[in-house]
C-alpha atoms as a PDB file:
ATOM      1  CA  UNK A   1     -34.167 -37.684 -19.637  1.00  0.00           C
ATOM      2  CA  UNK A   2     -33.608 -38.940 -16.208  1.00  0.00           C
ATOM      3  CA  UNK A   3     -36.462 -37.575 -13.414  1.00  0.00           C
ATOM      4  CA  UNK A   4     -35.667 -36.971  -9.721  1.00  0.00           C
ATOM      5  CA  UNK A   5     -38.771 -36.942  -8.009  1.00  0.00           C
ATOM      6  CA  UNK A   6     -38.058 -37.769  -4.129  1.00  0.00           C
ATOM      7  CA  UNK A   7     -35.121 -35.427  -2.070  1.00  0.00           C
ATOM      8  CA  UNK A   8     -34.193 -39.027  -0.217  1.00  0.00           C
ATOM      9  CA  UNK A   9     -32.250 -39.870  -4.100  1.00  0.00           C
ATOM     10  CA  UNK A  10     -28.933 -40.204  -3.748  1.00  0.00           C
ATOM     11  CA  UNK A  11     -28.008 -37.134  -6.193  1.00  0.00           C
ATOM     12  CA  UNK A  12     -30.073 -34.857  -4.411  1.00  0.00           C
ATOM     13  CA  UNK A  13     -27.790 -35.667  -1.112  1.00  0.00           C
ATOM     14  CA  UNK A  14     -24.781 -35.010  -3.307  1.00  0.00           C
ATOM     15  CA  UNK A  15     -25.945 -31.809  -3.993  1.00  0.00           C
ATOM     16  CA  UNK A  16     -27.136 -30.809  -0.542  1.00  0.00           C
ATOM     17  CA  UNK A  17     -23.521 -31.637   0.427  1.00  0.00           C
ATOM     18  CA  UNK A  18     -22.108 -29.526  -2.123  1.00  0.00           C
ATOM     19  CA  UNK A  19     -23.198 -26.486   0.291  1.00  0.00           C
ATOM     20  CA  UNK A  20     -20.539 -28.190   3.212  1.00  0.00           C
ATOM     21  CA  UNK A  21     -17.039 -26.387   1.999  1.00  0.00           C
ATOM     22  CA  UNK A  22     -14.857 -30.082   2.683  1.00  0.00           C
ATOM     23  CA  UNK A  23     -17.270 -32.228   0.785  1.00  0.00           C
ATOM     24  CA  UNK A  24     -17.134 -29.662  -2.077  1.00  0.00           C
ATOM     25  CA  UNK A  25     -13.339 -30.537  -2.163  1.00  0.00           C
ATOM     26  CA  UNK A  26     -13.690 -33.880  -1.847  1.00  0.00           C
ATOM     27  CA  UNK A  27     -14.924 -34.153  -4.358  1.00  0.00           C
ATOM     28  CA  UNK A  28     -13.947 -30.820  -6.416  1.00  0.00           C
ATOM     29  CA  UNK A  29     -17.863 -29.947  -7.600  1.00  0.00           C
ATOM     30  CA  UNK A  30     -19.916 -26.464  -6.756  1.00  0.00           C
ATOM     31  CA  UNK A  31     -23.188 -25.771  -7.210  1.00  0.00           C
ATOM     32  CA  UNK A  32     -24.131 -22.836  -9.539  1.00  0.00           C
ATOM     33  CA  UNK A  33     -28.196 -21.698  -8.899  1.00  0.00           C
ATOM     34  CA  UNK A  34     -30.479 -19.389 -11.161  1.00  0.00           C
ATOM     35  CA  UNK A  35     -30.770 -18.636 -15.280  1.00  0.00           C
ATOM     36  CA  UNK A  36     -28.197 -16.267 -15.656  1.00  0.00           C
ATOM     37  CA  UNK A  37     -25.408 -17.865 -13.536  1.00  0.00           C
ATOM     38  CA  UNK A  38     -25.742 -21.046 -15.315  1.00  0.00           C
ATOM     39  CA  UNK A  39     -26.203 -19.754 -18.284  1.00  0.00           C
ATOM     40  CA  UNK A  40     -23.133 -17.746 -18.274  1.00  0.00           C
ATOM     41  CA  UNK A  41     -20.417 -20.803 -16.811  1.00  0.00           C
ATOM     42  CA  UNK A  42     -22.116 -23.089 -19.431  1.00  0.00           C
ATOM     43  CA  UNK A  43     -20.783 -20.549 -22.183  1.00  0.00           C
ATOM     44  CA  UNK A  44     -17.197 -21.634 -20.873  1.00  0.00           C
ATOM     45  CA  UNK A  45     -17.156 -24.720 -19.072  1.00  0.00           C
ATOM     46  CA  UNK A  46     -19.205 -28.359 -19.243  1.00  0.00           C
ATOM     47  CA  UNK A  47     -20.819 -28.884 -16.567  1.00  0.00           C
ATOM     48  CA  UNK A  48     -20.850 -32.672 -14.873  1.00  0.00           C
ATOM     49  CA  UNK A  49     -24.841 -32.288 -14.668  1.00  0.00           C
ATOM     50  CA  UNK A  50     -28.005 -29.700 -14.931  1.00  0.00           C
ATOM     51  CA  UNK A  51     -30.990 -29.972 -12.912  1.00  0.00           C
ATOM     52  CA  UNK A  52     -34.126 -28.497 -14.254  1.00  0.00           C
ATOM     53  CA  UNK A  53     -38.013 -28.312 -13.159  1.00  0.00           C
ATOM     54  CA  UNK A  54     -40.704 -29.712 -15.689  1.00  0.00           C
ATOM     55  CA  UNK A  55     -41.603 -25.723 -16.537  1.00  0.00           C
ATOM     56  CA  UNK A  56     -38.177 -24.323 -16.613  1.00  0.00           C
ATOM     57  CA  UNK A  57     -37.217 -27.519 -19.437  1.00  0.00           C
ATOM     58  CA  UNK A  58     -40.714 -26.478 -21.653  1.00  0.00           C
ATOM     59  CA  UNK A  59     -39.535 -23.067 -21.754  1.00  0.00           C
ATOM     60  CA  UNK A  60     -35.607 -22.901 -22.041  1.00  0.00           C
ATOM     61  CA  UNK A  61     -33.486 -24.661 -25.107  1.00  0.00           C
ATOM     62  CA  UNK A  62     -30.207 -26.447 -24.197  1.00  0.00           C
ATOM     63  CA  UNK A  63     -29.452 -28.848 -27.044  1.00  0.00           C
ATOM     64  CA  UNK A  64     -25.579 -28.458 -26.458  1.00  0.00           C
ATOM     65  CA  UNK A  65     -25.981 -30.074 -22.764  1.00  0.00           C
ATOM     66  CA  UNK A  66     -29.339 -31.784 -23.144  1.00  0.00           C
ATOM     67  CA  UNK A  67     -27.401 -35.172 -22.422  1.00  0.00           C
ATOM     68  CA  UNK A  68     -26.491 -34.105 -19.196  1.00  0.00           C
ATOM     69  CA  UNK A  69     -30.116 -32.958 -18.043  1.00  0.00           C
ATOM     70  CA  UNK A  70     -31.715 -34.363 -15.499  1.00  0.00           C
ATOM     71  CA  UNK A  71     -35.470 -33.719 -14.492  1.00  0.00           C
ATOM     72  CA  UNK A  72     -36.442 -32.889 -10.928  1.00  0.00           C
ATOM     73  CA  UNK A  73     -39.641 -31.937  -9.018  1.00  0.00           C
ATOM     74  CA  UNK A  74     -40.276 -28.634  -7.826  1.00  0.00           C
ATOM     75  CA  UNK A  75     -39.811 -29.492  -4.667  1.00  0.00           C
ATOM     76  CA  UNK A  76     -36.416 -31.273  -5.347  1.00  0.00           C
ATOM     77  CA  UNK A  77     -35.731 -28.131  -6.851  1.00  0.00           C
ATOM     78  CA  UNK A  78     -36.064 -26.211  -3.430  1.00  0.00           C
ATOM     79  CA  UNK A  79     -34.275 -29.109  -1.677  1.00  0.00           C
ATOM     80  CA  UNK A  80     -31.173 -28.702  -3.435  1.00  0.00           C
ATOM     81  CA  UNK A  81     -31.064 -24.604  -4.070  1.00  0.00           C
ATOM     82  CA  UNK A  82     -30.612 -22.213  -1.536  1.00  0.00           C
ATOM     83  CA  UNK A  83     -32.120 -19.357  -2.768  1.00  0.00           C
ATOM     84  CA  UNK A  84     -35.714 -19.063  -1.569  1.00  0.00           C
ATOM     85  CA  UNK A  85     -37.598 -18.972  -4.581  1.00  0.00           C
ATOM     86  CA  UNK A  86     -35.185 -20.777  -7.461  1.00  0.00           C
ATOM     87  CA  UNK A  87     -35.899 -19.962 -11.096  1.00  0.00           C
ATOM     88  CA  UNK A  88     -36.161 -23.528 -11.995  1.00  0.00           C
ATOM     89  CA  UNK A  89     -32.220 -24.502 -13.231  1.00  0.00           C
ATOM     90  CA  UNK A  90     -29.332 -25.394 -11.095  1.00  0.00           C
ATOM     91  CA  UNK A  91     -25.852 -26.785 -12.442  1.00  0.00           C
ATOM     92  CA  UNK A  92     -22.568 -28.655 -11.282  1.00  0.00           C
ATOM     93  CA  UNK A  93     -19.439 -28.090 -11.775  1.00  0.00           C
ATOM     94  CA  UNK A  94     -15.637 -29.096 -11.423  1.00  0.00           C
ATOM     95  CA  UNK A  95     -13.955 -27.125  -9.122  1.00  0.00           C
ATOM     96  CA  UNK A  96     -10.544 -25.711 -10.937  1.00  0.00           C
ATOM     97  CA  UNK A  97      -7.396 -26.782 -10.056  1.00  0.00           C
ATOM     98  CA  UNK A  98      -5.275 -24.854  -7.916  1.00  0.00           C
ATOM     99  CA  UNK A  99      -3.232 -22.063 -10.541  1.00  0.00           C
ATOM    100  CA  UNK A 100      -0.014 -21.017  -9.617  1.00  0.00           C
ATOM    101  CA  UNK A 101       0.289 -17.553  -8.534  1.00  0.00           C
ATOM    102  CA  UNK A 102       0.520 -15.381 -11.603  1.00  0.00           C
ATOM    103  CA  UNK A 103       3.407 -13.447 -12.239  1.00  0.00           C
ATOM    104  CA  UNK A 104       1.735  -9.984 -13.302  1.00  0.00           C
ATOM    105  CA  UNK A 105      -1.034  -7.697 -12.175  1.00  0.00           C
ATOM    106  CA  UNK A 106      -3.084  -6.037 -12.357  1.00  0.00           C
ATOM    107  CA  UNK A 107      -5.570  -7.558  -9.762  1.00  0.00           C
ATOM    108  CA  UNK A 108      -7.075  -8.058  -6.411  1.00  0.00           C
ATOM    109  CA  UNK A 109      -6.291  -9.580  -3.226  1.00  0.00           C
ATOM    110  CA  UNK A 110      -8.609 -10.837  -0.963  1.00  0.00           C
ATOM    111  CA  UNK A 111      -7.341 -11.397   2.526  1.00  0.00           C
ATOM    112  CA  UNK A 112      -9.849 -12.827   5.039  1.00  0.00           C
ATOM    113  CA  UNK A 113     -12.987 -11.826   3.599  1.00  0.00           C
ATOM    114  CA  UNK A 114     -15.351 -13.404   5.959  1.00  0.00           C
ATOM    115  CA  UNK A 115     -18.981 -12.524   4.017  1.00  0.00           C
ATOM    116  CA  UNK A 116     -19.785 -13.924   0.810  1.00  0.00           C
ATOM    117  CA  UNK A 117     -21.667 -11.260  -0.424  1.00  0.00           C
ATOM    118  CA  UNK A 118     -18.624  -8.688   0.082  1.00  0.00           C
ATOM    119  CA  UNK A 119     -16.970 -11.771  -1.772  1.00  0.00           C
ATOM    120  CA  UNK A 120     -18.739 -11.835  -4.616  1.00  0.00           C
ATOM    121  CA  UNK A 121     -19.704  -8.660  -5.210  1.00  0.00           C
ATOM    122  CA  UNK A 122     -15.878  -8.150  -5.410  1.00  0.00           C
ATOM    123  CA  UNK A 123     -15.637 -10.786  -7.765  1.00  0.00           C
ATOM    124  CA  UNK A 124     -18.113  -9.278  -9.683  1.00  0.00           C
ATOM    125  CA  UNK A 125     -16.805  -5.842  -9.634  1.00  0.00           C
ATOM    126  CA  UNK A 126     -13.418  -6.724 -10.653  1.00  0.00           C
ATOM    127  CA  UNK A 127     -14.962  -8.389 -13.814  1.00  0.00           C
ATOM    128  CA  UNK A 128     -16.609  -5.361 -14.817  1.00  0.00           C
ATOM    129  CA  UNK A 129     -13.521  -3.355 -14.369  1.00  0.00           C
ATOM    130  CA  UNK A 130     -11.661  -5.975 -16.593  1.00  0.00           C
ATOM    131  CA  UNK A 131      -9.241  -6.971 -13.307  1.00  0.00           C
ATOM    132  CA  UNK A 132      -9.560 -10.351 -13.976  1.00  0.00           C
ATOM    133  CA  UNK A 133      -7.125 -11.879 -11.386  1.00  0.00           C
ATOM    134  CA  UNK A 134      -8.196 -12.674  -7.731  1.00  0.00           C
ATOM    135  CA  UNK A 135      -5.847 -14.316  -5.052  1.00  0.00           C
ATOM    136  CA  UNK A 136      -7.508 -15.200  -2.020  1.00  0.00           C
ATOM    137  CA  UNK A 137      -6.206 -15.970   1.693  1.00  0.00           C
ATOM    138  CA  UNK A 138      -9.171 -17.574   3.899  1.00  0.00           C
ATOM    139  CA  UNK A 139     -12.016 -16.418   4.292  1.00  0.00           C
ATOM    140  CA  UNK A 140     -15.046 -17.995   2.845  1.00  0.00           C
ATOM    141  CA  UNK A 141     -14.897 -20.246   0.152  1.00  0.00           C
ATOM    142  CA  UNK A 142     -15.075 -18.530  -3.337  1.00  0.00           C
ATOM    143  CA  UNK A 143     -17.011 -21.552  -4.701  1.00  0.00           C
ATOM    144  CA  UNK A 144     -19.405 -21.064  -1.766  1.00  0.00           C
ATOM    145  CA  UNK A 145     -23.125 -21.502  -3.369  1.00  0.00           C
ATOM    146  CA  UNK A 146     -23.919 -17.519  -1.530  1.00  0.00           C
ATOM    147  CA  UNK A 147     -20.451 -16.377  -3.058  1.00  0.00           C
ATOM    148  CA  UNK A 148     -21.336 -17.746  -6.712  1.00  0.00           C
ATOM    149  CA  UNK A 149     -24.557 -15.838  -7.037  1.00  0.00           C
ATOM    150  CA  UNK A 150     -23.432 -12.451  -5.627  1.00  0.00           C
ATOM    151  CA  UNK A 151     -20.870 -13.300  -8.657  1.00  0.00           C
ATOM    152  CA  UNK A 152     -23.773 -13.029 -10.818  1.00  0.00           C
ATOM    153  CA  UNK A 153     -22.482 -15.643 -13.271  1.00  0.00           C
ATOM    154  CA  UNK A 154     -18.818 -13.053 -13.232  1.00  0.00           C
ATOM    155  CA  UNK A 155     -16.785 -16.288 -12.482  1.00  0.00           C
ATOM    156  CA  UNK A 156     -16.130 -16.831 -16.640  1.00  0.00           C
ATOM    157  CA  UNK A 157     -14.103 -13.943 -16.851  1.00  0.00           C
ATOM    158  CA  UNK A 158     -12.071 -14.453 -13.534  1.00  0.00           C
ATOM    159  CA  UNK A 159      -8.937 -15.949 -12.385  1.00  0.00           C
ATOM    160  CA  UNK A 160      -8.676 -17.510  -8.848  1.00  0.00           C
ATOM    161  CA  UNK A 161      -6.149 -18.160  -6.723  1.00  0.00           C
ATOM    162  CA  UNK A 162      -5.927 -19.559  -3.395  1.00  0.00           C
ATOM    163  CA  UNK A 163      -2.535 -18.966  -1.517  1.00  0.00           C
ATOM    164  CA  UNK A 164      -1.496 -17.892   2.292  1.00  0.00           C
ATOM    165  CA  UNK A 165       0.122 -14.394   3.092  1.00  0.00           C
ATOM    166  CA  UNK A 166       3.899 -15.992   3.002  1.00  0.00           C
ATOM    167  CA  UNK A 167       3.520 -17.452  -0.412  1.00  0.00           C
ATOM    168  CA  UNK A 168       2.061 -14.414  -1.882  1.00  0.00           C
ATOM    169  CA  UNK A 169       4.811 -12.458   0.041  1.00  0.00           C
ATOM    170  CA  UNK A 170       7.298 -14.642  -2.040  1.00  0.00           C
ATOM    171  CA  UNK A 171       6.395 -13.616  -4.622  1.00  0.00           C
ATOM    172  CA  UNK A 172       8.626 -10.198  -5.030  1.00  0.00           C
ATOM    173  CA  UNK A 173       7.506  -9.233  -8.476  1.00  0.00           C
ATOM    174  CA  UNK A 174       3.739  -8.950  -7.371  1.00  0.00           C
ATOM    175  CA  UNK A 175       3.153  -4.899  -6.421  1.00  0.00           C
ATOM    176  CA  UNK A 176       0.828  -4.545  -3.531  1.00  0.00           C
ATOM    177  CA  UNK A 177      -1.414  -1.740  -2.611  1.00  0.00           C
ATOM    178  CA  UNK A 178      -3.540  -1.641   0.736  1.00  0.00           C
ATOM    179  CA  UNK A 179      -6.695  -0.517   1.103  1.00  0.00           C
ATOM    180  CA  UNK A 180      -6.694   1.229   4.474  1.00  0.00           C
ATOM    181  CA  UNK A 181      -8.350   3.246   6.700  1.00  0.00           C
ATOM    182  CA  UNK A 182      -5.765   5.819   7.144  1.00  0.00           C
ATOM    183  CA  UNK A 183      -2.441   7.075   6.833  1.00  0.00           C
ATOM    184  CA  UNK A 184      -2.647   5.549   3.084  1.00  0.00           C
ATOM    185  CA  UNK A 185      -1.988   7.797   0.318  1.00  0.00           C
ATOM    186  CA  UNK A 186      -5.204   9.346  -1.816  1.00  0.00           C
ATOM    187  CA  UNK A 187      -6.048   7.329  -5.045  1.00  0.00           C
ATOM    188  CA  UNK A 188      -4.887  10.210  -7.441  1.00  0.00           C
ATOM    189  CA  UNK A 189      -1.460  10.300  -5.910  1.00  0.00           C
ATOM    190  CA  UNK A 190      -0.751   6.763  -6.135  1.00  0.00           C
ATOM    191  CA  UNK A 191      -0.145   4.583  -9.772  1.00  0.00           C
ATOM    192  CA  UNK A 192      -1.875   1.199  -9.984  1.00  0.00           C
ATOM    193  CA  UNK A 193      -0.649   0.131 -13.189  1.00  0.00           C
ATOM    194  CA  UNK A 194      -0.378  -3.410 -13.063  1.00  0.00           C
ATOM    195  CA  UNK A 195      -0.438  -3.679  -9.016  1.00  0.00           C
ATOM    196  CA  UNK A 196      -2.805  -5.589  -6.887  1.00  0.00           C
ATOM    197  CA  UNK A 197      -5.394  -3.779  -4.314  1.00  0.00           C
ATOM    198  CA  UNK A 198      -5.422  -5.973  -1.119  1.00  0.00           C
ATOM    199  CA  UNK A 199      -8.538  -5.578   0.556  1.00  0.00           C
ATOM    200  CA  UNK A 200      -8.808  -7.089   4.891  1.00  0.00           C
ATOM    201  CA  UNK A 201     -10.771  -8.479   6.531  1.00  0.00           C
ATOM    202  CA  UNK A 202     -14.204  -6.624   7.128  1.00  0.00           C
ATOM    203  CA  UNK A 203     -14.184  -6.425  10.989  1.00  0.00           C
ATOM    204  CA  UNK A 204     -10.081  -6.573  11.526  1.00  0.00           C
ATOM    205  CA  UNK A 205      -8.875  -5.552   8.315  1.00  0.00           C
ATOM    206  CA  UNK A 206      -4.816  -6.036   7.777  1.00  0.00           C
ATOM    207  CA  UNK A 207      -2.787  -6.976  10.182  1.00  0.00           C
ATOM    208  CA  UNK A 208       0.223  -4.665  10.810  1.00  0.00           C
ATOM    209  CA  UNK A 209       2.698  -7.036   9.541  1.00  0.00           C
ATOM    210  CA  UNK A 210       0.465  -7.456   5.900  1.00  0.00           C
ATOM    211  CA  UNK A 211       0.394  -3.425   5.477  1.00  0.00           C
ATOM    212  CA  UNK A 212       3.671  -3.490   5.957  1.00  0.00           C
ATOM    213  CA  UNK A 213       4.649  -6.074   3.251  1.00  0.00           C
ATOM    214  CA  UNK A 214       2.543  -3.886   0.570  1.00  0.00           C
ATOM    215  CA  UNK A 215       4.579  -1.727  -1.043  1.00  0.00           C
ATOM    216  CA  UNK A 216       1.959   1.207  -1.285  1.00  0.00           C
ATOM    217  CA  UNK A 217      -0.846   2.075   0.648  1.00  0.00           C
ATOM    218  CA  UNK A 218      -4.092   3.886   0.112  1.00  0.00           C
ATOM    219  CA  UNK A 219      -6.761   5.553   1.887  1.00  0.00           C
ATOM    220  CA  UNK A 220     -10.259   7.095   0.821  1.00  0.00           C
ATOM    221  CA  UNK A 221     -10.865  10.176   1.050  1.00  0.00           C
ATOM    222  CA  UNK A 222     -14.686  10.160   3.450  1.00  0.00           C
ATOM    223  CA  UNK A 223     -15.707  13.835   3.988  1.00  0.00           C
ATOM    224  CA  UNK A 224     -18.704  12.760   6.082  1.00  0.00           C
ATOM    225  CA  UNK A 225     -18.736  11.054   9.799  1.00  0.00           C
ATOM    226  CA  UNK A 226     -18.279   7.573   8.743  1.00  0.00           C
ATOM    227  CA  UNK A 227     -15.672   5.966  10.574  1.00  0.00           C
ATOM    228  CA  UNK A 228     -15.255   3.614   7.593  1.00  0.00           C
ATOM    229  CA  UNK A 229     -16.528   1.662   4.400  1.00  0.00           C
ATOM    230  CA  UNK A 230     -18.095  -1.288   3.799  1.00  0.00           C
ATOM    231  CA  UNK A 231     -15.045  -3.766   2.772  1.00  0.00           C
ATOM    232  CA  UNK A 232     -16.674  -4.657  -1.104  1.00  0.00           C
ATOM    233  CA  UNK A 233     -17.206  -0.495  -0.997  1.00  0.00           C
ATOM    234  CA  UNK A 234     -14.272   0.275  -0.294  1.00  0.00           C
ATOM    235  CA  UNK A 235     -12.574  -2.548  -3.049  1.00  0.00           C
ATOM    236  CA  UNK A 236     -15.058  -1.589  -5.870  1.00  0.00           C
ATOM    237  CA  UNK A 237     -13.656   2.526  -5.163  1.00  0.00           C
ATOM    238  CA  UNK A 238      -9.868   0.816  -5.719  1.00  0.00           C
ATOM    239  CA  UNK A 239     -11.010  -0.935  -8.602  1.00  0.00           C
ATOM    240  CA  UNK A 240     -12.386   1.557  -9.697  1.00  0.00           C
ATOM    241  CA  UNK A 241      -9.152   3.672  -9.249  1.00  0.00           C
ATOM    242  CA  UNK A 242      -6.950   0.774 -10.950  1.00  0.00           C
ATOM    243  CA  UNK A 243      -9.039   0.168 -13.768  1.00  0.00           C
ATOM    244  CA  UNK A 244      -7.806   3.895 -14.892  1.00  0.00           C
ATOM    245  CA  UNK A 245      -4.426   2.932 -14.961  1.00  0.00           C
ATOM    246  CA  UNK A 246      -4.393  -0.579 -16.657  1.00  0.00           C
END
């Protein structure tokens, strides 16, 4: 097994990069931190390499990828991870190619979602409510390192695509339903079977013209003072809602 010990080594500057969104196209890898992540991606996908500290390789088995580990110091480890305290693994990836949109929902739309936590707690929810397509316009990256562990390792079971507004306007067979602040209908008056929930931007949401292109709108219900909900709130509540009618 190859041993990184120094974070001057070339690979470690690879995978420092890997954090800039254009060098992660470049050259189509992301970086996937943390036991369960990994674990979960290598189930479905071979990776291009694993990185692993001396303790995490004692303790862990991984005879199907052991070729493609590679031993690094603890302090290589924290080099080339971004969480604070990493458990020890880290993995790369190829970065899909681009899908064409699909031609059927059910699923999710994410239009401008700025934080990657909303992001991937999104992703996340929508694989636990068995929505497993995701088209998103801008916004951060989905293959940002911060997106891919709010995913919690939720990426197997997804679909992603990345489009812009007109394209997925083009696409007249898609349904769309907006999530909205008001004037939307109330989930039990609406049915989701086999539409999309299109969730804005967190500070702007959708624009006037993007409402308008979605063929339904909803709105939920808040009894209390809250002027609004938290954008991955208020998509997990739709989900929730569509999930019921899929």
């Amino acid at each position: 097994m190859n041993y990184i010990s120094s974070t001057s080594n070339e690979q470690v500057k690879h995978i420092v990069n890997l954090q800039d969104k254009a060098y992660r196209y470049e050259h189509r890898q992301f970086l996937v931190e943390g036991t369960r992540a990994c674990t979960q991606l290598l189930e479905k996908y071979e990776p291009v390499a694993i990185y692993m500290t001396d303790h995490y390789y004692r303790n862990h088995e991984l005879s199907t990828y052991d070729d493609l580990v590679i031993g690094v110091s603890d302090h290589v480890m924290d080099k080339i991870c971004n969480t604070k305290n990493p458990s020890g693994i880290c993995a790369i990836f190829t970065i899909p190619e681009t899908l064409p949109l699909p031609q059927t929902g059910p699923g999710l739309v994410l239009v401008e979602v700025s934080d990657p936590g909303n992001m991937g707690t999104l992703i996340r929810t929508a694989a636990a409510m068995n929505i497993n397509k995701i088209i998103i316009i801008g916004g951060v990256d989905p293959y940002n390192p911060k997106v891919i562990q709010s995913t919690a390792g939720c990426l197997t079971n997804i679909q992603i695509y990345q489009t812009s507004w007109q394209q997925l306007k083009a696409q007249k067979n898609l349904e769309l339903c907006a999530l909205v602040v008001q004037n939307g209908k109330q989930p039990d008056e609406l049915n989701l079977q086999n539409k999309y929930i299109v969730v804005g931007n967190e500070a702007h949401g959708l624009s006037n013209e993007q409402t308008l292109d979605c063929q339904e709108k909803m709105s939920i219900p808040m009894p209390g003072n809250a002027e609004s909900l938290n954008a991955a709130i208020a998509g997990a509540i739709g989900l929730y809602v569509m999930s019921k009618h899929n």
